[in-house]
N, C-alpha and C. Protein backbone atom coordinates (compact mmCIF):
# COMPACT_ATOMS: atom_id res chain seq x y z
N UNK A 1 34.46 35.07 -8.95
CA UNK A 1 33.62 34.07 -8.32
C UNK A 1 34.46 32.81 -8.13
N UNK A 2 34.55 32.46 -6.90
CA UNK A 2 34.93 31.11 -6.75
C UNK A 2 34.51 29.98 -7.07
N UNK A 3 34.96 28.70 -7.43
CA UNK A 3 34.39 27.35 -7.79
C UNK A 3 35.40 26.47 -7.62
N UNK A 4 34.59 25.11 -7.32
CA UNK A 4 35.57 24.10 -7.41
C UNK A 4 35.26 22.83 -8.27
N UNK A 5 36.19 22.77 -9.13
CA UNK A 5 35.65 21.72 -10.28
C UNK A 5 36.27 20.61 -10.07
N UNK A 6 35.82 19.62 -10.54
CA UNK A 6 35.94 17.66 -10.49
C UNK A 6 36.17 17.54 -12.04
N UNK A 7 36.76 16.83 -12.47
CA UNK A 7 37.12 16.23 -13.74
C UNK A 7 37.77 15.08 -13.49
N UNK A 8 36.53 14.07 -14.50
CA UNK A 8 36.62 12.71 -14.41
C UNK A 8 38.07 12.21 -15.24
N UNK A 9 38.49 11.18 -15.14
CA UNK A 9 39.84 10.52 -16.00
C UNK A 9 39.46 10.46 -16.87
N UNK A 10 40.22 10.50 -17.72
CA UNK A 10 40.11 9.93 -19.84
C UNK A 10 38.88 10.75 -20.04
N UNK A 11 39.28 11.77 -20.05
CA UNK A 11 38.62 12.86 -20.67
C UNK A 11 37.15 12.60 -20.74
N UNK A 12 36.49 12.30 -19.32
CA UNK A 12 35.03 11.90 -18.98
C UNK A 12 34.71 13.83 -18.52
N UNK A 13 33.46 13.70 -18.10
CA UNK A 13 32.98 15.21 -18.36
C UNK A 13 33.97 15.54 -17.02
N UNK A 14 32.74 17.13 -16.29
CA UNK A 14 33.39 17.65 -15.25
C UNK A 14 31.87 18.15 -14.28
N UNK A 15 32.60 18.60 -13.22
CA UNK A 15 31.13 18.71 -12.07
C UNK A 15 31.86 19.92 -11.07
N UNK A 16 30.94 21.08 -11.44
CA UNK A 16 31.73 22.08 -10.91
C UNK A 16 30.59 23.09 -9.93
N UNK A 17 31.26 23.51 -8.43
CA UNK A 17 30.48 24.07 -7.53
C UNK A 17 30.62 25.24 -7.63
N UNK A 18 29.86 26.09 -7.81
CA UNK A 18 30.28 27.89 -7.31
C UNK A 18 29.44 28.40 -6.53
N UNK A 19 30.36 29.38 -5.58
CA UNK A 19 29.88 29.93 -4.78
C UNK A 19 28.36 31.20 -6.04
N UNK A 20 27.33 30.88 -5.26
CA UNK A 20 26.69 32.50 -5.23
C UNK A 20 26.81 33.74 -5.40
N UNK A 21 26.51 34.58 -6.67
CA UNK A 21 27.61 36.02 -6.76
C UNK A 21 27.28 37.02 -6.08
N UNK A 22 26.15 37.04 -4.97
CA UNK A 22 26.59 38.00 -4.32
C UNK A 22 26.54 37.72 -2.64
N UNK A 23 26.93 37.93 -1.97
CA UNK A 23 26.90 38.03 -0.29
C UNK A 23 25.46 37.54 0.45
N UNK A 24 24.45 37.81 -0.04
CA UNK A 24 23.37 38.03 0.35
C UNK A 24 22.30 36.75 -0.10
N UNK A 25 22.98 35.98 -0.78
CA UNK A 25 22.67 34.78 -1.37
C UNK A 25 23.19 33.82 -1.31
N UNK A 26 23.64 33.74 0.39
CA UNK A 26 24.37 32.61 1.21
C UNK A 26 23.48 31.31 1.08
N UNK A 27 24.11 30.28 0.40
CA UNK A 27 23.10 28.84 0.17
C UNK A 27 24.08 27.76 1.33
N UNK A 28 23.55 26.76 1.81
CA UNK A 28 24.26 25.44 2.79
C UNK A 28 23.55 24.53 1.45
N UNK A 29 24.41 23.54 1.45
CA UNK A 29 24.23 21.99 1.05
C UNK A 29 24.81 21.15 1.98
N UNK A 30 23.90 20.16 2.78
CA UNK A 30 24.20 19.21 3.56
C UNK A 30 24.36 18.06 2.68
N UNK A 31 25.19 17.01 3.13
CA UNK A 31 25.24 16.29 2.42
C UNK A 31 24.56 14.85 3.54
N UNK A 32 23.91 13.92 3.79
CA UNK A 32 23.23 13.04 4.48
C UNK A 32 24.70 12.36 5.27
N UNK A 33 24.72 11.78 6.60
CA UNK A 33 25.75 11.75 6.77
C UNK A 33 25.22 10.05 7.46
N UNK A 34 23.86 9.94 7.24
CA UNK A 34 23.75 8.77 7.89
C UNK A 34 24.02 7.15 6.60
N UNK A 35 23.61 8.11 5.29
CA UNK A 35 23.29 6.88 3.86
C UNK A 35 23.72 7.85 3.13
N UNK A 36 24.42 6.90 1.70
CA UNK A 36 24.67 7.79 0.70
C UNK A 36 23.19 8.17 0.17
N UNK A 37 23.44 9.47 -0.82
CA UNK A 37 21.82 9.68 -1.73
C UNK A 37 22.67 9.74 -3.16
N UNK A 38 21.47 10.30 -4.19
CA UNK A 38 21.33 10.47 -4.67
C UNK A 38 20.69 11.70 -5.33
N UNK A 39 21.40 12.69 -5.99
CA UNK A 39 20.07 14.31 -6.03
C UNK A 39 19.48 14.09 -7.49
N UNK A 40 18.33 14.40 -6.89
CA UNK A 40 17.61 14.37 -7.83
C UNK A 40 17.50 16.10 -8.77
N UNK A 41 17.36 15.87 -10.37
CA UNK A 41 17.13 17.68 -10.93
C UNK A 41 15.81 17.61 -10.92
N UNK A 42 15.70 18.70 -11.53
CA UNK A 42 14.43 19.35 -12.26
C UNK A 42 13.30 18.68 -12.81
N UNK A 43 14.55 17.80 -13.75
CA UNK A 43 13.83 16.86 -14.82
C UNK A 43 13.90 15.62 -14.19
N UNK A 44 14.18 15.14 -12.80
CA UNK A 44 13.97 13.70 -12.23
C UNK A 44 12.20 13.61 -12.59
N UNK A 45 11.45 12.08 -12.82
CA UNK A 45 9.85 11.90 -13.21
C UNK A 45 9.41 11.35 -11.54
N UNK A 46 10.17 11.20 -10.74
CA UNK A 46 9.80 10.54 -9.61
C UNK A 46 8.08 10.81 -9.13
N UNK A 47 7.31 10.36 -9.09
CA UNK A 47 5.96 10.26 -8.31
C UNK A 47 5.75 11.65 -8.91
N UNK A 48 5.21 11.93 -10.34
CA UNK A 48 4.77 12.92 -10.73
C UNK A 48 3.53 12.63 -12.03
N UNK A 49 2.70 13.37 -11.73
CA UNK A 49 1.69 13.34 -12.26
C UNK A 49 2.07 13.54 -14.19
N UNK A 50 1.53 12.13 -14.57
CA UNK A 50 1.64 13.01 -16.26
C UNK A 50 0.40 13.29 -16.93
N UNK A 51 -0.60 12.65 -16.26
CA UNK A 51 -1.87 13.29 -16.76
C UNK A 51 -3.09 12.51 -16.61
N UNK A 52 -4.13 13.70 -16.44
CA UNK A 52 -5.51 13.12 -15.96
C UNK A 52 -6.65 13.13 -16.54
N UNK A 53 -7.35 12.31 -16.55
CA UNK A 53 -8.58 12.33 -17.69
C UNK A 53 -10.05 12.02 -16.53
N UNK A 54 -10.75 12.74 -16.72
CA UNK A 54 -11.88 12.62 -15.66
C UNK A 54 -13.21 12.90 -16.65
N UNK A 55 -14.13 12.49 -15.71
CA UNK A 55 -15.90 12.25 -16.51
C UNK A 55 -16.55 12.91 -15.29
N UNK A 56 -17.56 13.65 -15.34
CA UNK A 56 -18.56 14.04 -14.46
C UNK A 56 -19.62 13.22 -14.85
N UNK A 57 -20.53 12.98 -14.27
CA UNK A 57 -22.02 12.08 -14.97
C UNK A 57 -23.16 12.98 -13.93
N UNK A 58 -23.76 13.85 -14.87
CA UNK A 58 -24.61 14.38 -13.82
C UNK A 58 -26.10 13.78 -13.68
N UNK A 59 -26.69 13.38 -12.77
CA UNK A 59 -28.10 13.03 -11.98
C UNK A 59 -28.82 13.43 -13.04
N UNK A 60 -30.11 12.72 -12.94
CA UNK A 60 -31.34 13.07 -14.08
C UNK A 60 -31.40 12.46 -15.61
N UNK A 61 -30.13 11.59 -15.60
CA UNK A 61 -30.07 10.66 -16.81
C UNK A 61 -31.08 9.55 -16.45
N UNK A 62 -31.13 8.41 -17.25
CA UNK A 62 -31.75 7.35 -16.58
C UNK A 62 -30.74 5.84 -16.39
N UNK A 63 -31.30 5.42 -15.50
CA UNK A 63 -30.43 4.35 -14.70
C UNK A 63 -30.09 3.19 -15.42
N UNK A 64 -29.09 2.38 -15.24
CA UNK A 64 -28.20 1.96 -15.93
C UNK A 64 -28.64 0.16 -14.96
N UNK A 65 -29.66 -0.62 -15.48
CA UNK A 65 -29.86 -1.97 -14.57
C UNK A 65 -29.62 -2.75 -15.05
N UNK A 66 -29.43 -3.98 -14.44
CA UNK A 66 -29.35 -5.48 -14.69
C UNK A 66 -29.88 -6.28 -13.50
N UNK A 67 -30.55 -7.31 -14.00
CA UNK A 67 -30.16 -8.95 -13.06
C UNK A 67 -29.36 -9.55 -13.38
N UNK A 68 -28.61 -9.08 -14.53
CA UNK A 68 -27.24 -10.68 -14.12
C UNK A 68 -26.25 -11.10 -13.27
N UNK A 69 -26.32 -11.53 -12.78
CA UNK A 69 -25.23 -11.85 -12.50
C UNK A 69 -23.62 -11.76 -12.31
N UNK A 70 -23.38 -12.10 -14.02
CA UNK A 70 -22.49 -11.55 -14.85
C UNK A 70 -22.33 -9.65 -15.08
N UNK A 71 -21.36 -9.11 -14.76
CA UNK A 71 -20.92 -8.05 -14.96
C UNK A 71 -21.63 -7.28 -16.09
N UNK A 72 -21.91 -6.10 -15.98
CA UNK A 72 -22.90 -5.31 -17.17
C UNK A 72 -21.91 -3.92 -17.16
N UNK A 73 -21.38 -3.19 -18.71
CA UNK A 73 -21.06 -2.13 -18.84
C UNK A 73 -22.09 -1.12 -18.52
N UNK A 74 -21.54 -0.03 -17.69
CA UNK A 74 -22.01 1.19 -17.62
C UNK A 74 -21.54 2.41 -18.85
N UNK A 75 -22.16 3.25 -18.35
CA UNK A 75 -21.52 4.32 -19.93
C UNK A 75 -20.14 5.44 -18.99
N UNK A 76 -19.69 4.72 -17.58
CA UNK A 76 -18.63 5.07 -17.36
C UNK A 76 -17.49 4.46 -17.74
N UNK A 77 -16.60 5.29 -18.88
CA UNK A 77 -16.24 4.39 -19.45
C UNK A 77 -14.73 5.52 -19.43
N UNK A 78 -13.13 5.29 -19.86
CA UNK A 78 -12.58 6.73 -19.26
C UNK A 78 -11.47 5.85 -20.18
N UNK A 79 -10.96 6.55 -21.57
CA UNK A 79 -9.27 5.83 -22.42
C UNK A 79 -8.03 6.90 -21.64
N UNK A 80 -7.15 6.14 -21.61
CA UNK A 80 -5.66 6.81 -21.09
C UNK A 80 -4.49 6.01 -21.95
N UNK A 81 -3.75 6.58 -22.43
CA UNK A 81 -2.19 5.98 -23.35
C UNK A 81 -1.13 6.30 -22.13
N UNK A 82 -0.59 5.22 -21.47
CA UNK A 82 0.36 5.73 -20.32
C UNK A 82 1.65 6.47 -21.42
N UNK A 83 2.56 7.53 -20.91
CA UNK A 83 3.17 8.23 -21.34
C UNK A 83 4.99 7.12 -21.45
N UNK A 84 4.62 6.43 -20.51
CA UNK A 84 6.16 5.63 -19.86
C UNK A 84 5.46 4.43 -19.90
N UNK A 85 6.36 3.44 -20.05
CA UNK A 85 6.18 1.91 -20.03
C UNK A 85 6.15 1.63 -18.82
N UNK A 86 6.57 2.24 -17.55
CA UNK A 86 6.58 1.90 -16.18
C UNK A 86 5.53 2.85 -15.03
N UNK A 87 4.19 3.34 -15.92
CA UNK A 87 3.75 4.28 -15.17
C UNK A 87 2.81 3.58 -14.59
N UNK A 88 2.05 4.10 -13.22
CA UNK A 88 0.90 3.51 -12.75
C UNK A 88 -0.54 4.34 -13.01
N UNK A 89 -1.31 3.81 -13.22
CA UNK A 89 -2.65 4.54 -13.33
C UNK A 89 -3.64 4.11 -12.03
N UNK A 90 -3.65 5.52 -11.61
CA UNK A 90 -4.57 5.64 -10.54
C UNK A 90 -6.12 5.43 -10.88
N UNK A 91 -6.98 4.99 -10.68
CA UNK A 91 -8.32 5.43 -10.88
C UNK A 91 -8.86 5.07 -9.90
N UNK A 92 -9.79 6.34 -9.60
CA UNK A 92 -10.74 7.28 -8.63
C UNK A 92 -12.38 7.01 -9.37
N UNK A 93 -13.02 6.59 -8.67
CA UNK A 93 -14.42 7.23 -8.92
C UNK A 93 -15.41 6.73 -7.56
N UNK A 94 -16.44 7.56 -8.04
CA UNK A 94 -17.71 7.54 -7.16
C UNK A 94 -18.91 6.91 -8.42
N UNK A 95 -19.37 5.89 -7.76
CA UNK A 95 -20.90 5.50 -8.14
C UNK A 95 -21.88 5.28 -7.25
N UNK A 96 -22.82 5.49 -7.84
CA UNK A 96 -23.80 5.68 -6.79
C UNK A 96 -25.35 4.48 -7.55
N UNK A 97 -24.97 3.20 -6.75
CA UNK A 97 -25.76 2.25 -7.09
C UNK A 97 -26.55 1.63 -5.78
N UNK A 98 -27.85 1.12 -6.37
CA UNK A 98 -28.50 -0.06 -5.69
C UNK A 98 -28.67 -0.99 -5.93
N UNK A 99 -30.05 -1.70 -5.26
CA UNK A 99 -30.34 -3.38 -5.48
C UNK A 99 -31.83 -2.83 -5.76
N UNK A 100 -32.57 -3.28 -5.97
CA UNK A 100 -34.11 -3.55 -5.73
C UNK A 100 -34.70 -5.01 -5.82
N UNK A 101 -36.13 -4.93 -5.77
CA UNK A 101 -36.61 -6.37 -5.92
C UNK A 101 -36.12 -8.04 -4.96
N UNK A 102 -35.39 -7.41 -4.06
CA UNK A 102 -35.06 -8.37 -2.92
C UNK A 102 -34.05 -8.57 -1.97
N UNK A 103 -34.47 -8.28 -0.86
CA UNK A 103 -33.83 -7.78 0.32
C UNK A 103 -32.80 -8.49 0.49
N UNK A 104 -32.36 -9.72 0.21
CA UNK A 104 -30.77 -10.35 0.13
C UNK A 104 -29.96 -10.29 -0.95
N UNK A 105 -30.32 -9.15 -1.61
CA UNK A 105 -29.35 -9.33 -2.93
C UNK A 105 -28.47 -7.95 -2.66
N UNK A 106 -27.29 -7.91 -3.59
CA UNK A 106 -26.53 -6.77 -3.32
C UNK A 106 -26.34 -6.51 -4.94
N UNK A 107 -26.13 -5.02 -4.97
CA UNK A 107 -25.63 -5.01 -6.41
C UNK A 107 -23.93 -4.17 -5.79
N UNK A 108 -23.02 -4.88 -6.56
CA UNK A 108 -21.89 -5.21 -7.28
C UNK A 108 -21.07 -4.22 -7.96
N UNK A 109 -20.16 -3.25 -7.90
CA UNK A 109 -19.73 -2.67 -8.61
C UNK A 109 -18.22 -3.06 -8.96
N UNK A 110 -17.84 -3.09 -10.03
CA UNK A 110 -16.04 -3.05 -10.69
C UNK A 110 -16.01 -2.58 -11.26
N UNK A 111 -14.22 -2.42 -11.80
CA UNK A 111 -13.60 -2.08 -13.15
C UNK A 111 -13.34 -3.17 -14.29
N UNK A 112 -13.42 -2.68 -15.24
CA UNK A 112 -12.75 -3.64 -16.14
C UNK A 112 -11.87 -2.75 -17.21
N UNK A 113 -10.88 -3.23 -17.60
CA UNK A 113 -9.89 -2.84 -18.37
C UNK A 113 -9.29 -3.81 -19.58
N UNK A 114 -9.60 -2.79 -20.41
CA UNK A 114 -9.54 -3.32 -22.11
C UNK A 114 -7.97 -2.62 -22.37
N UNK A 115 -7.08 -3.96 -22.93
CA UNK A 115 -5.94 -3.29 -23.20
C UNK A 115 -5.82 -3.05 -24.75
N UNK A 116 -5.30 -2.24 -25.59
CA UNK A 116 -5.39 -2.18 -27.19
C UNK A 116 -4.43 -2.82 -27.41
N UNK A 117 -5.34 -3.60 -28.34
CA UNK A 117 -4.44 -5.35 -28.80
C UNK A 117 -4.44 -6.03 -27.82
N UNK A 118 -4.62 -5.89 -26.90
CA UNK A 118 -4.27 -6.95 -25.72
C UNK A 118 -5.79 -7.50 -24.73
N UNK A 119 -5.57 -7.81 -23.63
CA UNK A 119 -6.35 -8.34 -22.91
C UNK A 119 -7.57 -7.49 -22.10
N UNK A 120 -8.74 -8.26 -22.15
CA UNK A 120 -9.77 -7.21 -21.85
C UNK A 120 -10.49 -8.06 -20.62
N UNK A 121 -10.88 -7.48 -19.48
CA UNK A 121 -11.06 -8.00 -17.96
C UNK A 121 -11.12 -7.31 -16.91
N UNK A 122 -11.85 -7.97 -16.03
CA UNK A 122 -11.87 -6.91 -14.76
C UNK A 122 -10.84 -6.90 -13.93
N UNK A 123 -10.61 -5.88 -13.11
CA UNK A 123 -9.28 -5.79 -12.59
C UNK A 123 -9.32 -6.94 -11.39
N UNK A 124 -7.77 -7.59 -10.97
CA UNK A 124 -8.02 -8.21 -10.00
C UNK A 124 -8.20 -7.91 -8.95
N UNK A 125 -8.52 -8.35 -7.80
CA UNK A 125 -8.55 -8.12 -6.45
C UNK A 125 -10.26 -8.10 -5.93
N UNK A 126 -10.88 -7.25 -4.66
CA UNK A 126 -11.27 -7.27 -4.24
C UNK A 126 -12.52 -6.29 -4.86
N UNK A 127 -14.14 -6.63 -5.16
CA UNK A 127 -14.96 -5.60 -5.55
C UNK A 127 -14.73 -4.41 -4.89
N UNK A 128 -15.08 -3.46 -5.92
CA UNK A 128 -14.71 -1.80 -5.51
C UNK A 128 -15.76 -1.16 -4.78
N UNK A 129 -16.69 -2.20 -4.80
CA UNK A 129 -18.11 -1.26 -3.86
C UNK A 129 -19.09 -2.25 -3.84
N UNK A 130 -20.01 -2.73 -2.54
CA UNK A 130 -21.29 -3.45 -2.59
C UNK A 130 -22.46 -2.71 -2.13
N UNK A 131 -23.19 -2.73 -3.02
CA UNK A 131 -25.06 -1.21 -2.84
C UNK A 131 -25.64 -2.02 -1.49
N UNK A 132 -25.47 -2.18 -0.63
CA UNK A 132 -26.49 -3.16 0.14
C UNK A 132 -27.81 -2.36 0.17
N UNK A 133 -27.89 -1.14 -0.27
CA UNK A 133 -29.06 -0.54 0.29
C UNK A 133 -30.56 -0.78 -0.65
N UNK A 134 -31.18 -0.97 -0.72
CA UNK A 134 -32.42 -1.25 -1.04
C UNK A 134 -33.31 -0.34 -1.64
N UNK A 135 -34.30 -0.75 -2.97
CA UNK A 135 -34.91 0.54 -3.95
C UNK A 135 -34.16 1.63 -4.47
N UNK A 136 -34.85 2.72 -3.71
CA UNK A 136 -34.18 4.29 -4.11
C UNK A 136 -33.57 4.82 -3.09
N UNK A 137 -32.81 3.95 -2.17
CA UNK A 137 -31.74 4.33 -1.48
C UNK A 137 -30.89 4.17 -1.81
N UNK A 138 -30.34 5.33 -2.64
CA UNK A 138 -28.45 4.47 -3.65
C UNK A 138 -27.64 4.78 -2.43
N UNK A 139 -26.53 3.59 -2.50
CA UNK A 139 -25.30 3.88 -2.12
C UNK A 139 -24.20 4.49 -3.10
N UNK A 140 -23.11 5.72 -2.67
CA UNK A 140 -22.28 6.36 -3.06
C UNK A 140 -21.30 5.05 -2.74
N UNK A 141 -20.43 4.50 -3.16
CA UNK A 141 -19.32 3.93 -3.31
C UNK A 141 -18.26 4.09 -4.05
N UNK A 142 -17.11 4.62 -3.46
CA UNK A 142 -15.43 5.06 -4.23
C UNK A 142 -15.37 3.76 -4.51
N UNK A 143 -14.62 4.10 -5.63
CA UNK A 143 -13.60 3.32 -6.44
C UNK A 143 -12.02 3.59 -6.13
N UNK A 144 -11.22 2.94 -5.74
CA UNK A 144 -9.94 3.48 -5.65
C UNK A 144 -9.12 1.79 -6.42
N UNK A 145 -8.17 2.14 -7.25
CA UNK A 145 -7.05 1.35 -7.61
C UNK A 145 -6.09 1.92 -8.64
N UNK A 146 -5.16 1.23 -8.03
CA UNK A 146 -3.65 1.49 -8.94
C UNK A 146 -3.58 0.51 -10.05
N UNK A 147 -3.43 0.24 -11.11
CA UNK A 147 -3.10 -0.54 -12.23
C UNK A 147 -1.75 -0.42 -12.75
N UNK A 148 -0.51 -1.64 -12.55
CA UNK A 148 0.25 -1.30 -13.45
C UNK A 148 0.34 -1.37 -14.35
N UNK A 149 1.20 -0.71 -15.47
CA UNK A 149 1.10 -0.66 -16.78
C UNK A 149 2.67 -1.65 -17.13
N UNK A 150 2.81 -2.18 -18.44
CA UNK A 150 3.84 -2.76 -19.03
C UNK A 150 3.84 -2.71 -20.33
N UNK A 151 3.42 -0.99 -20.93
CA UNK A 151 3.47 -0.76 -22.09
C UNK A 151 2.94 0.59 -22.31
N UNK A 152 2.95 1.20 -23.69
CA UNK A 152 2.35 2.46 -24.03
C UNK A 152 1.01 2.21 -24.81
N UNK A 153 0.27 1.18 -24.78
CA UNK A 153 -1.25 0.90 -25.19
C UNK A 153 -1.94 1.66 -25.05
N UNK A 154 -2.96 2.00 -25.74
CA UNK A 154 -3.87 2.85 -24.94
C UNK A 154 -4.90 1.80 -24.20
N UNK A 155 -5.52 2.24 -23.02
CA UNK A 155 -6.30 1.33 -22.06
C UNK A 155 -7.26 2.10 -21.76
N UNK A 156 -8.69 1.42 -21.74
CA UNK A 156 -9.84 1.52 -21.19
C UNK A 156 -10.50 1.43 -20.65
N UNK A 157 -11.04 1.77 -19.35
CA UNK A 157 -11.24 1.90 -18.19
C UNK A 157 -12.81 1.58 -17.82
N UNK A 158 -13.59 0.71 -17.85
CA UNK A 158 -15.02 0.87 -17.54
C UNK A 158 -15.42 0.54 -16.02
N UNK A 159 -16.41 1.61 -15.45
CA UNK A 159 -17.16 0.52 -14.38
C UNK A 159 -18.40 -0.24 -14.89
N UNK A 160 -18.19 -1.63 -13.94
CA UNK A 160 -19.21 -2.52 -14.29
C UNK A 160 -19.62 -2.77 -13.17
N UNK A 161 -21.06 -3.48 -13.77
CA UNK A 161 -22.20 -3.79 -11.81
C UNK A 161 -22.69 -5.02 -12.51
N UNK A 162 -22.91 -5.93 -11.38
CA UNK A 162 -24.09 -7.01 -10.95
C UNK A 162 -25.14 -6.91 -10.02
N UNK A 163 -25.68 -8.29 -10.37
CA UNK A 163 -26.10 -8.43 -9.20
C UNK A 163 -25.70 -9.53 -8.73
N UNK A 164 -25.64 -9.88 -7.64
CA UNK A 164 -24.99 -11.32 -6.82
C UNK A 164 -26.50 -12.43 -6.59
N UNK A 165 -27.77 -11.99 -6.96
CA UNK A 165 -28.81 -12.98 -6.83
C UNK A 165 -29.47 -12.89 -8.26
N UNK A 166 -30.07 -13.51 -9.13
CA UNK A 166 -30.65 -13.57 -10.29
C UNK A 166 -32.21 -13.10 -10.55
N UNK A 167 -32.74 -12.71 -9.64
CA UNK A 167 -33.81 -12.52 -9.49
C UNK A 167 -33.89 -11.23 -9.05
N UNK A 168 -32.75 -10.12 -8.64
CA UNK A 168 -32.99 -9.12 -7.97
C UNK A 168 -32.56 -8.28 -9.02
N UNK A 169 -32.41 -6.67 -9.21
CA UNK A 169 -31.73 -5.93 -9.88
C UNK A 169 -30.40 -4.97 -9.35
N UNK A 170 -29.78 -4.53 -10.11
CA UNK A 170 -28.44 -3.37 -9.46
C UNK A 170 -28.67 -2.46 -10.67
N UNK A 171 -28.96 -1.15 -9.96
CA UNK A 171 -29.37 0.17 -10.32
C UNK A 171 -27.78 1.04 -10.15
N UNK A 172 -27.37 1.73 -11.22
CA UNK A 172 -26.15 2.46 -11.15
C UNK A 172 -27.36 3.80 -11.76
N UNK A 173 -26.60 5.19 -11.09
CA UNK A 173 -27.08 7.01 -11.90
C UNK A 173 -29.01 6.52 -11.37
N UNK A 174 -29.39 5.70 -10.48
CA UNK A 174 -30.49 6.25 -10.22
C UNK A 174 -30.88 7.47 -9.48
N UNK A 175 -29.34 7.77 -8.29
CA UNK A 175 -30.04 8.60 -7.06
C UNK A 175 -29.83 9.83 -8.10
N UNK A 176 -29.99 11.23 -7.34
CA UNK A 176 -29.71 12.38 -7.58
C UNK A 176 -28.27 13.10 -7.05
N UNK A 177 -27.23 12.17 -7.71
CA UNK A 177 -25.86 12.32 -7.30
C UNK A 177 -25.12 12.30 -8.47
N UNK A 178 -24.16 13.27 -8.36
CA UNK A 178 -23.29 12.98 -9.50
C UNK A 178 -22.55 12.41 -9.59
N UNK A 179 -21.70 11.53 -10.48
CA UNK A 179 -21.38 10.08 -10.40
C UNK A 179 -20.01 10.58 -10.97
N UNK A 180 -18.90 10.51 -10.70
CA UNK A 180 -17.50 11.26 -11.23
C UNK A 180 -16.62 9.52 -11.30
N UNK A 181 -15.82 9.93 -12.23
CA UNK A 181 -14.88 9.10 -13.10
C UNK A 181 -13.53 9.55 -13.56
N UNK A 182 -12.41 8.79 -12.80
CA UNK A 182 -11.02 9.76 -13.14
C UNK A 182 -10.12 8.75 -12.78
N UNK A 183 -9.16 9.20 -14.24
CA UNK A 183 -7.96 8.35 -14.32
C UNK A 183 -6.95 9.00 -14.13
N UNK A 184 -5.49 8.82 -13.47
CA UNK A 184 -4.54 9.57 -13.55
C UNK A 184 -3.15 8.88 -13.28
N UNK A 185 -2.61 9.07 -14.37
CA UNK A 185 -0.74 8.06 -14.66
C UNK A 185 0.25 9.18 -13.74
N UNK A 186 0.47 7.88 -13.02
CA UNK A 186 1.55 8.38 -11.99
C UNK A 186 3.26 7.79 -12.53
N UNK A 187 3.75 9.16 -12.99
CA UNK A 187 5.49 8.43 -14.03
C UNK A 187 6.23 7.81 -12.34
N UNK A 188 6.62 6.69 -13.34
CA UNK A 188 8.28 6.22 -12.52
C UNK A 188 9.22 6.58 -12.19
């Protein structure tokens, strides 16, 4: 079998090619001719899943309300320990909330995230869902966000609802929908 080996100076390792042992197991390697690369093995973590933790919540429980204002825990609630200090956590869900008791109010849905030992808050940015719909018309509203991580903590994941008027209510698990909850660390 043929090969051609590289050996680094001062007795640094070696990097050696061989041909394929039999005829019939003709391989090409291009090499990019526009940018250098980089090859990645087996064991590269690039954009790979290290693991997922999910909740089903099935219909026929009873509903989860408030008037405040202020943010109210639901019993969707989802722990993850990122595996890498540089991983991202995806979280996915569907809730399925309303308003009642007055036609200009909206109920409110977020996340909030409890770090162990550390800081506990809703995530920043933009609400993850608004119920505009009225009584026992729930709205289904995804949840989608990335969270970065800057540690191996374990973290806790809740959705929370308002309401945006004080006088009205926000209904989360009233309709007859199942309400799903899922976290998933994406490695560096």
């Amino acid at each position: 079998m043929s090969s051609i080996k590289l050996t680094a100076d001062s007795g640094g390792g070696t990097f050696e090619l061989k041909a394929p042992s039999s005829s019939g197991n003709t391989r090409v390697f291009t090499l990019p001719d526009s940018a250098d690369a980089t090859l990645l093995t087996a064991t590269a973590v690039l954009g790979k899943v290290g693991q997922i933790v999910t909740q089903i919540y099935e219909p026929g429980g009873s509903s989860v309300s408030t008037s405040s204002t202020s943010f109210v825990d639901t019993s969707m609630t989802l722990q993850i320990t990122p595996s890498n200090t540089n991983s991202k956590i995806f979280i996915f869900g569907i809730a399925n909330g309303h308003r009642s008791t007055s036609t200009g109010a909206n109920a409110i849905i977020n996340i909030k995230r409890a770090v162990s030992g550390g800081s506990t808050g809703n995530l920043a940015g933009p609400t993850y869902g608004v119920a505009h719909t009225y009584e026992t018309n729930a709205t289904t509203t995804p949840i989608f966000f990335v969270d970065g991580t800057t540690g191996t903590a374990q973290r806790t994941y809740t959705v929370v609802h308002r309401t945006d008027v004080g006088s009205a209510e926000s209904h989360i698990f009233r309709a007859n929908t199942s309400n799903m909850f899922m976290l998933m660390e994406i490695l560096p």
